[in-house]
Protein backbone atom coordinates (compact mmCIF):
# COMPACT_ATOMS: atom_id res chain seq x y z
CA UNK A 1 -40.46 141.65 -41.46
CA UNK A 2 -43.39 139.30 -40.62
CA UNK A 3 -47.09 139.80 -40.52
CA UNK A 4 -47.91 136.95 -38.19
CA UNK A 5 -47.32 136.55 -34.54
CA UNK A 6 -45.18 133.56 -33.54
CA UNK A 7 -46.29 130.96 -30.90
CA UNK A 8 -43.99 131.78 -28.09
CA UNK A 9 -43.59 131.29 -24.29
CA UNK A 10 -45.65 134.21 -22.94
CA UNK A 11 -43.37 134.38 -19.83
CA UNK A 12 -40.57 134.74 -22.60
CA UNK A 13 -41.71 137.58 -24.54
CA UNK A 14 -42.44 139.47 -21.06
CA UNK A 15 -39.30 138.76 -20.00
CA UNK A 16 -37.72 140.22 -22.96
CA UNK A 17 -39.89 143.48 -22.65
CA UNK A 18 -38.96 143.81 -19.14
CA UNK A 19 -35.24 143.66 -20.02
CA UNK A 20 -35.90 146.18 -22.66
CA UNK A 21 -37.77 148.56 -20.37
CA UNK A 22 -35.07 149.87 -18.60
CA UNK A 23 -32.44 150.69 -21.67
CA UNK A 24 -35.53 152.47 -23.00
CA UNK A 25 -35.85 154.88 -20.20
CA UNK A 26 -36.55 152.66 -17.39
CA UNK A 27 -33.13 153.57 -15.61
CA UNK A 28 -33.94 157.26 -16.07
CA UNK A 29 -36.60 157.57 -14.10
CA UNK A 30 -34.83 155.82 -11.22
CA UNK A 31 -32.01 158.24 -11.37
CA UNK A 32 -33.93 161.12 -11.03
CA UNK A 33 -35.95 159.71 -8.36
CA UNK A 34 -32.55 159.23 -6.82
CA UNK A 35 -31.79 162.81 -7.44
CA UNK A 36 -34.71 163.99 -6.09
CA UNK A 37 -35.78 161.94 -2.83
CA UNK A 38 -32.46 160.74 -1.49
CA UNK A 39 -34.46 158.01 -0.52
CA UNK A 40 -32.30 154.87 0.20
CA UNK A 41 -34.03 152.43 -1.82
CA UNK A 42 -33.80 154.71 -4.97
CA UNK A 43 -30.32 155.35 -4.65
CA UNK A 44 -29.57 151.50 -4.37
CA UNK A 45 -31.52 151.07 -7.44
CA UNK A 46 -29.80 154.08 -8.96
CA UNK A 47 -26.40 152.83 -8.40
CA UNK A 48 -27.85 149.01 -9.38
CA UNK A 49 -28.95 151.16 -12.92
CA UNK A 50 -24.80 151.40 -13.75
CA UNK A 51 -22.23 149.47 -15.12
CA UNK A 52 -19.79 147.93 -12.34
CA UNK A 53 -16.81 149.96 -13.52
CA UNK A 54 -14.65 146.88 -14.15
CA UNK A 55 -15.03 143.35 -11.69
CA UNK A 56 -17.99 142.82 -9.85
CA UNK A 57 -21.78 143.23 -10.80
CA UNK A 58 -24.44 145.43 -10.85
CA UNK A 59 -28.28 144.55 -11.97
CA UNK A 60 -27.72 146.55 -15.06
CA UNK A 61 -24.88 144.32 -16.35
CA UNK A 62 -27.20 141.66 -16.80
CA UNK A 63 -29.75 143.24 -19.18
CA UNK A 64 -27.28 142.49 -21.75
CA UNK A 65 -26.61 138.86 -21.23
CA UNK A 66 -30.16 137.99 -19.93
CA UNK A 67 -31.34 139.18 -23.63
CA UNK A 68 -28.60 136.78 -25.49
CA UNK A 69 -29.28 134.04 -22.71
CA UNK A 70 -33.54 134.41 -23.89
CA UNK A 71 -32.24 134.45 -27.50
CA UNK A 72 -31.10 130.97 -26.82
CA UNK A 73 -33.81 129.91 -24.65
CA UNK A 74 -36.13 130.23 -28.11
CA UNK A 75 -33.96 128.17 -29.86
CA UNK A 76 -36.03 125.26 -29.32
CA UNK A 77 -39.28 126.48 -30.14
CA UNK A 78 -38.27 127.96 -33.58
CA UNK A 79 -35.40 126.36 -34.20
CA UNK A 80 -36.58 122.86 -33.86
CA UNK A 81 -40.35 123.70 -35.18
CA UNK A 82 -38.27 124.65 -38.85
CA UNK A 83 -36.70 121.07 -38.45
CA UNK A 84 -40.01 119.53 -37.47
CA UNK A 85 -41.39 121.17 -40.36
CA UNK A 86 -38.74 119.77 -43.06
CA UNK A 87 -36.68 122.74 -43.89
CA UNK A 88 -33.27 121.68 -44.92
CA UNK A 89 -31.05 122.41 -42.24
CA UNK A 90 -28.82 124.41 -45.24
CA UNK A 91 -31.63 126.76 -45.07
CA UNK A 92 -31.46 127.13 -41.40
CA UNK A 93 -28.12 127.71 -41.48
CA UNK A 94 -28.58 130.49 -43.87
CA UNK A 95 -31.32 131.90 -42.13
CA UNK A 96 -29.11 132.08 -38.75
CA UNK A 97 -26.33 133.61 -41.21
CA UNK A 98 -28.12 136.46 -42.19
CA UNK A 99 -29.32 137.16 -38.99
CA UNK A 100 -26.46 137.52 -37.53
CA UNK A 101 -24.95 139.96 -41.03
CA UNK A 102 -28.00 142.06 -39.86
CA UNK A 103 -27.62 142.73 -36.44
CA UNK A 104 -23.88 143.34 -37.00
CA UNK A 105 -24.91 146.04 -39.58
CA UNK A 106 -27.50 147.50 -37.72
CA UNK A 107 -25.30 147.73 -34.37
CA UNK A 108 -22.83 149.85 -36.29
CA UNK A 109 -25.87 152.38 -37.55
CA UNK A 110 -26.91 151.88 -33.61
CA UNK A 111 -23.36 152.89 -32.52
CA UNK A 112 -24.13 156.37 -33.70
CA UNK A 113 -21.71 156.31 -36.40
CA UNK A 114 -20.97 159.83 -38.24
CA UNK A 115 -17.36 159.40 -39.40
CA UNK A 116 -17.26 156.43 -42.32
CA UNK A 117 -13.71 156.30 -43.01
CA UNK A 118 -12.51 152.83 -41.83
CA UNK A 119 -10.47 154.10 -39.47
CA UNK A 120 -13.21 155.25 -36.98
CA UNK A 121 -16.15 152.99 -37.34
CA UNK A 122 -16.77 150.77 -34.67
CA UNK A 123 -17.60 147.56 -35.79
CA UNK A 124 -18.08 145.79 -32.39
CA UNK A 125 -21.63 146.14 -30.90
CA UNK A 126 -24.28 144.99 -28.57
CA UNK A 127 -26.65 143.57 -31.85
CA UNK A 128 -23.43 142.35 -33.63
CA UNK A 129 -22.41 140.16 -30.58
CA UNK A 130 -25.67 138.72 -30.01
CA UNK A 131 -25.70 137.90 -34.10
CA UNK A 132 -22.57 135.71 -33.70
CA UNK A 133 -23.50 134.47 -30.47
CA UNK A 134 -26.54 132.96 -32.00
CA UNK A 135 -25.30 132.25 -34.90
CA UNK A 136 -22.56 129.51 -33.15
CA UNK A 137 -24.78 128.92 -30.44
CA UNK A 138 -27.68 127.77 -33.18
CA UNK A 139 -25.27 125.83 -35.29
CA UNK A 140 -24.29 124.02 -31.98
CA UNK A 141 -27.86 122.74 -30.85
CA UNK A 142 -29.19 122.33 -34.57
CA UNK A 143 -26.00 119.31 -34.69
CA UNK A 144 -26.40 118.05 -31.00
CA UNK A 145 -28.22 116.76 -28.58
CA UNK A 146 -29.10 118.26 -24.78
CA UNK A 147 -25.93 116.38 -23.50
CA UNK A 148 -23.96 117.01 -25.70
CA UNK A 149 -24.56 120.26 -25.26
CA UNK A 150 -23.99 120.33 -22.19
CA UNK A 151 -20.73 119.42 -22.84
CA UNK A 152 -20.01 122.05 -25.10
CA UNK A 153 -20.69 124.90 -22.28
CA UNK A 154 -18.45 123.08 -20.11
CA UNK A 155 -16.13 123.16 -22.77
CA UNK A 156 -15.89 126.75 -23.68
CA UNK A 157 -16.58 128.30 -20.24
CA UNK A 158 -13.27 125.72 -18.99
CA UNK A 159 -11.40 126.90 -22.84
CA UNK A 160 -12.32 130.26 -22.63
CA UNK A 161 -10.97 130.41 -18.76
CA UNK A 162 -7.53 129.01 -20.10
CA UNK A 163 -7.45 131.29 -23.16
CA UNK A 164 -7.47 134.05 -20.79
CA UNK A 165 -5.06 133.05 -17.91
CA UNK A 166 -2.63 130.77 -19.53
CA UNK A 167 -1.50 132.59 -22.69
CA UNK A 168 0.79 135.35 -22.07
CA UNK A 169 0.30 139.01 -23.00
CA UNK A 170 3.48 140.24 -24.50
CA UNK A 171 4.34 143.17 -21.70
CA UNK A 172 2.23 141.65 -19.25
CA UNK A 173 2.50 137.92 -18.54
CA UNK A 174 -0.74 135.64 -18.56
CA UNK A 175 -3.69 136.00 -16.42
CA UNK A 176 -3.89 139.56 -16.05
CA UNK A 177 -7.16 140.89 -16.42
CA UNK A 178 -7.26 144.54 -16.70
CA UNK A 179 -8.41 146.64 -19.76
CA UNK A 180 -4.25 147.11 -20.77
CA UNK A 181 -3.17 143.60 -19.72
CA UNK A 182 -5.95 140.94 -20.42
CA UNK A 183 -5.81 138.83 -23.42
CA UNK A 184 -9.03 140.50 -24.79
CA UNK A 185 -7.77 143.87 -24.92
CA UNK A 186 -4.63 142.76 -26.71
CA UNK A 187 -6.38 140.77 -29.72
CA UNK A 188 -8.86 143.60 -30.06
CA UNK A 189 -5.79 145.88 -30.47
CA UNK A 190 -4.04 143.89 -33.03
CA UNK A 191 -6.91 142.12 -35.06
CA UNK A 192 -9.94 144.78 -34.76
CA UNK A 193 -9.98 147.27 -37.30
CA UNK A 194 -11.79 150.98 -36.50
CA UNK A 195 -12.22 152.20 -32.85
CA UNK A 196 -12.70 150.20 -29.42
CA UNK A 197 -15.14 151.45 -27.42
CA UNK A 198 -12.46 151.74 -24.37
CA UNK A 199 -9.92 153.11 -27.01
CA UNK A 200 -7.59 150.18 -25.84
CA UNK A 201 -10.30 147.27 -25.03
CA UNK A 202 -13.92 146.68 -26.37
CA UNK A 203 -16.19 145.26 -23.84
CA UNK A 204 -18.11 143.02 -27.41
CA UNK A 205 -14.71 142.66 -29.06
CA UNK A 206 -13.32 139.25 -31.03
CA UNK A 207 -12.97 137.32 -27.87
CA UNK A 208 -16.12 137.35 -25.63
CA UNK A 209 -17.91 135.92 -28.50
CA UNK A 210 -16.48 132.59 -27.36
CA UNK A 211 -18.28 133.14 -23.55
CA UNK A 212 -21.24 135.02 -24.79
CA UNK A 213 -21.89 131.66 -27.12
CA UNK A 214 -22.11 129.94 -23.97
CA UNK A 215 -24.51 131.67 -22.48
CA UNK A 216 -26.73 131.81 -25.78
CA UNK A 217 -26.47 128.09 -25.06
CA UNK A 218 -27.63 127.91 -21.55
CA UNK A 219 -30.56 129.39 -22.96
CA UNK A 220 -30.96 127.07 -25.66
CA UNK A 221 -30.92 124.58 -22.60
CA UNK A 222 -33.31 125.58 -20.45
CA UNK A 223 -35.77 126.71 -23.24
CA UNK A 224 -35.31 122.63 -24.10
CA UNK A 225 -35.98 122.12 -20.47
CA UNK A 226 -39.26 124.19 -20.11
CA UNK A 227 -40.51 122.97 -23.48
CA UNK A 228 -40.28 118.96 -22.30
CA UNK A 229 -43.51 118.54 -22.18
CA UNK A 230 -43.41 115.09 -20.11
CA UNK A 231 -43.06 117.18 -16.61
CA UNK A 232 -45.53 119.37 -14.82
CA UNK A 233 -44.48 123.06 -14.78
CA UNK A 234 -44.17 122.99 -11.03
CA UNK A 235 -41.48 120.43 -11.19
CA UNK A 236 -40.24 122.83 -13.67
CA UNK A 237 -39.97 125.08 -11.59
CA UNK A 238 -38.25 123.47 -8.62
CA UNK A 239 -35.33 122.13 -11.00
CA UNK A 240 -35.16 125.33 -11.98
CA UNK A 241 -34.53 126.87 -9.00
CA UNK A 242 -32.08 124.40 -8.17
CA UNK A 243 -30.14 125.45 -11.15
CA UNK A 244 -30.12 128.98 -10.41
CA UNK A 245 -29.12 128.54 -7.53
CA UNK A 246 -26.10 126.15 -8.20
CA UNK A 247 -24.97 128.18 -10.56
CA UNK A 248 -24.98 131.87 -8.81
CA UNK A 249 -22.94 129.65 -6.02
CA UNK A 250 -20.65 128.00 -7.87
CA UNK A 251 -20.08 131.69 -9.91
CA UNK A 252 -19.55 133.21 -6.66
CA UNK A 253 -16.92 131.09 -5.34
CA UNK A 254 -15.52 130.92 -8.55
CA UNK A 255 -15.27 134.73 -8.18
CA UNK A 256 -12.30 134.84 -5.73
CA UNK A 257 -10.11 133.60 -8.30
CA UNK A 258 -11.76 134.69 -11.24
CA UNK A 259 -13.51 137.54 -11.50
CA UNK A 260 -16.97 138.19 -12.83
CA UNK A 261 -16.64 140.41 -15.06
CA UNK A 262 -18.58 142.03 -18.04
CA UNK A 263 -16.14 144.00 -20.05
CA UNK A 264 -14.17 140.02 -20.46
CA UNK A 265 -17.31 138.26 -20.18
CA UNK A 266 -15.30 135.73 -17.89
CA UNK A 267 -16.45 132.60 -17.44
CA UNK A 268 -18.17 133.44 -13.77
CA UNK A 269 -19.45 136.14 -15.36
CA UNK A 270 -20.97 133.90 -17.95
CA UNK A 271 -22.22 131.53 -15.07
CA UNK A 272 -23.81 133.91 -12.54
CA UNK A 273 -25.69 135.99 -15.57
CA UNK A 274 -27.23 132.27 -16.74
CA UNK A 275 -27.89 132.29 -12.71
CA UNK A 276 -29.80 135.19 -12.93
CA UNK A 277 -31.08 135.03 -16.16
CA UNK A 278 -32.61 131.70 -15.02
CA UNK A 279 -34.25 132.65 -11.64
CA UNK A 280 -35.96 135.95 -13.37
CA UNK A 281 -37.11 133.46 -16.27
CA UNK A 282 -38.23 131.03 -13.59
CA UNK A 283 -40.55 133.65 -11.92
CA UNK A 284 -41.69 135.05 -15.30
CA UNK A 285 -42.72 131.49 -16.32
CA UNK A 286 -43.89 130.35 -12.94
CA UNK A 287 -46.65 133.81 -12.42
CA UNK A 288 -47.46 133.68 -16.37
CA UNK A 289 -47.24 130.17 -18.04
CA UNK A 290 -48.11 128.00 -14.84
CA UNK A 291 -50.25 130.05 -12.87
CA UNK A 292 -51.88 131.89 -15.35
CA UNK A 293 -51.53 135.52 -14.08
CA UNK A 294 -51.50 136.98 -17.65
CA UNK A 295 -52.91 140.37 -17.79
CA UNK A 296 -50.25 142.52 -15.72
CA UNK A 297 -47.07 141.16 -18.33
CA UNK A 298 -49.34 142.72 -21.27
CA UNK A 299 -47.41 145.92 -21.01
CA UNK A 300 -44.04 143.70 -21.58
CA UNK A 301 -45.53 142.02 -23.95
CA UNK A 302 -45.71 144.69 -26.34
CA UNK A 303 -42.09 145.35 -25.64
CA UNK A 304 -40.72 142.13 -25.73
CA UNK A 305 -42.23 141.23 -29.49
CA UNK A 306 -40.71 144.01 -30.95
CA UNK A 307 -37.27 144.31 -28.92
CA UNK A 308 -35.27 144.91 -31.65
CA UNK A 309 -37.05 147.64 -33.12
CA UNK A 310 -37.30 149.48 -29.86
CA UNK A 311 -33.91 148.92 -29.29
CA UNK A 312 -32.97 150.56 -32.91
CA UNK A 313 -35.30 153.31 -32.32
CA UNK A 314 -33.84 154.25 -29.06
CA UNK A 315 -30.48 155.16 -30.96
CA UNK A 316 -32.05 156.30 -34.42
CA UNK A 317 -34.95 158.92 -32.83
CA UNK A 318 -35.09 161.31 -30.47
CA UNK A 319 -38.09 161.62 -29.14
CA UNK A 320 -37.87 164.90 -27.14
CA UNK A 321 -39.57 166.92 -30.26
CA UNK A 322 -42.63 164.59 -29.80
CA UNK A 323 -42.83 164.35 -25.89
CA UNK A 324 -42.80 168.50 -26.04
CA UNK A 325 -45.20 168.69 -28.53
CA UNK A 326 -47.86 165.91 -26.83
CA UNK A 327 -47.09 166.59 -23.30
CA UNK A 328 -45.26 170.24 -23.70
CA UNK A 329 -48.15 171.78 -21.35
CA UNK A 330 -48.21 168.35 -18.82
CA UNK A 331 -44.44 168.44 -17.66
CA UNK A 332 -44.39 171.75 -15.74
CA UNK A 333 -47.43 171.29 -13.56
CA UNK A 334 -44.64 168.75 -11.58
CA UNK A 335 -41.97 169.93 -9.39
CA UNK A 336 -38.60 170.48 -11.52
CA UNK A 337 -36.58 168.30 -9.98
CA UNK A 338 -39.18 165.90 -10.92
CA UNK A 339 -39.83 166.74 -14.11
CA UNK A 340 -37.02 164.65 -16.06
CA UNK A 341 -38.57 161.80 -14.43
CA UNK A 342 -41.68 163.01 -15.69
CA UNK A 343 -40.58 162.92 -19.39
CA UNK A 344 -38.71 159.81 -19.20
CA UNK A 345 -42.16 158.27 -18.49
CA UNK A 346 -43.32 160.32 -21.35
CA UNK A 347 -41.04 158.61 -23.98
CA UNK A 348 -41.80 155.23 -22.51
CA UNK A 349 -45.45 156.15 -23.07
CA UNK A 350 -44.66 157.54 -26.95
CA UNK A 351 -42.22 153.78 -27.95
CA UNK A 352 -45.22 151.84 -26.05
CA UNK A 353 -47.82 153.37 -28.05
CA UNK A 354 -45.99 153.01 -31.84
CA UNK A 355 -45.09 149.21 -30.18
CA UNK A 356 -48.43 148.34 -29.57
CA UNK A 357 -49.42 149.78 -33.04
CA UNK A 358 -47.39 147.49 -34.34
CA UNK A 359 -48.52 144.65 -32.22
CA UNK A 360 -52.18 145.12 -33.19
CA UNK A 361 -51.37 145.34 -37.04
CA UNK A 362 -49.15 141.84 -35.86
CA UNK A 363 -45.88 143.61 -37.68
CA UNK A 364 -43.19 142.45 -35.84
CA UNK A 365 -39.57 142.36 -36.87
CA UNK A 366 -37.52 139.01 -36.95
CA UNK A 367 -33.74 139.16 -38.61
């Protein structure tokens, strides 16, 4: 836990809150409004609020990948200020370490886990995939250079492509990417021990830590980019678009003959989320860092300096007691059908409010 507050990209830490938002409640209140209206723009973003159920994409399998992809993208602001300050890179490397032991603990607590015997915890997790993620991805730029990085995405997007059509599946043959056939599933069966999430494949098992590094270092890239502080940040912007755009085409192509998909974190996948993730962080940074336009990402803000914590608290509390007891008498003036919509935005209100708390008292947990 620290007690100051970090010089960071604002654009960044907005960006971070607005991914949080909608695993928070966010997607609730679209759902409902789905529910309720029928109206054709909330059912799109309803539907855009779910997992695709296996290949293709949805906006809500990129929250996950755009928060590992901005975990990389500050890898060159604190990363490189410990060098810059002479910390032995030993230390670093430890730091990193237990990072990454922390968020695989704390994604097992966050999986919900009641039954302890070894046989039923699930060690795979959301936190514990972005931990080793980071972890390889930091011990990658801390011993390169930008090209050389560059060379190592190329390198494990290309490896981790052949890993999963050229070796064979016993039963199955090679290239066969389906929850029972894909190369994935079959090391999680016979290396992972406790439960998969999918009972026979876990969408953050042993494998996609190899892709999801990768994207952790696309991040690390363009935070590297936006932090060269010998081009204008319109300039920025414009080579930043051009990336985006490259690489959601080149993932979309890429598509026809391998699919982007999020359980395997495939390769496109990998590609068209660091697509994505680039263009949002391109707009973020373009409206907040270059133009100035501050005030309305202040409610992200909040978020986005304490993501993990929200992120815990979203699995550890249940806020219902609270939202009845502060807003018991509010809720039923509203319609019913309405009304779930109604609290959702009444549990946003209760995390923002202990999040802000904690931003004014500048308490804000790092692991």
């Amino acid at each position: 836990m620290e007690t100051t507050k970090p010089r960071r990209l604002l654009s960044l830490d907005s960006l971070r809150g607005f991914d949080m938002f909608w695993i928070i409640g966010g997607e609730d209140i679209f759902h409902v409004l789905k529910n309720y209206t029928g109206f054709p723009l909330f059912v799109w973003m309803s539907n855009q609020l779910e997992h695709a159920q296996w290949n293709g994409f949805h906006f809500y399998d990129l929250i996950f990948p755009l928060f590992l992809f901005l975990s990389g993208v500050a890898m060159p602001f604190s990363l490189s200020r410990q060098i810059e300050k002479g910390i032995p890179k030993n230390k670093i490397y430890l730091k990193v370490l237990r990072r990454a032991a922390l968020l695989v603990l704390f994604g097992v607590f966050y999986n919900g886990q009641r039954d302890w015997s070894l046989d039923n915890i699930r060690y795979a997790s959301v936190l514990g995939q972005i931990g080793i993620a980071y972890f390889l991805a930091a011990i990658i730029f801390l011993n390169t250079n930008w090209k050389q990085q560059i060379y190592w995405v190329g390198g494990i997007l290309i490896g981790y492509w052949a890993i999963q059509n050229l070796i064979p599946v016993p039963g199955f043959g090679a290239g066969v990417l389906t929850k029972e056939g894909s190369i994935n599933g079959f090391i999680d069966r016979m290396l992972m021990p406790g439960r998969l999430y999918l009972g026979i494949h876990d969408p953050e098992g042993w494998l996609v830590k190899i892709s999801a590094t990768a994207t952790a270092l696309m991040g690390a890239l363009t935070g590297s980019f936006i932090k060269n502080e010998r081009m204008n940040g319109l300039t920025k912007i414009g080579y930043l678009l051009i990336a985006a755009g490259l690489f959601l085409i080149i993932s979309l192509l890429i598509n026809f003959i391998y699919p982007i998909n999020k359980n395997l974190w495939t390769s496109s996948f990998a590609l068209y989320t660091a697509g994505w993730s680039i263009l949002f962080l391109t707009i973020f940074y373009l409206v907040i860092d270059v133009l100035n336009f501050k005030k309305w990402s202040f409610f992200f803000v909040v978020i986005g300096m304490n993501s993990i914590t929200v992120y815990l608290a979203s699995s550890l509390f249940d806020y219902s007691h609270t939202v009845k007891k502060i807003f018991g008498g509010l809720i039923p003036l509203f319609d019913k059908g309405i009304q779930p919509a109604i609290f959702a935005c009444c549990v946003i209100a209760i995390e923002w409010a202990l999040l802000y708390f904690l931003y004014k008292k500048k308490i804000f947990m790092r692991v």
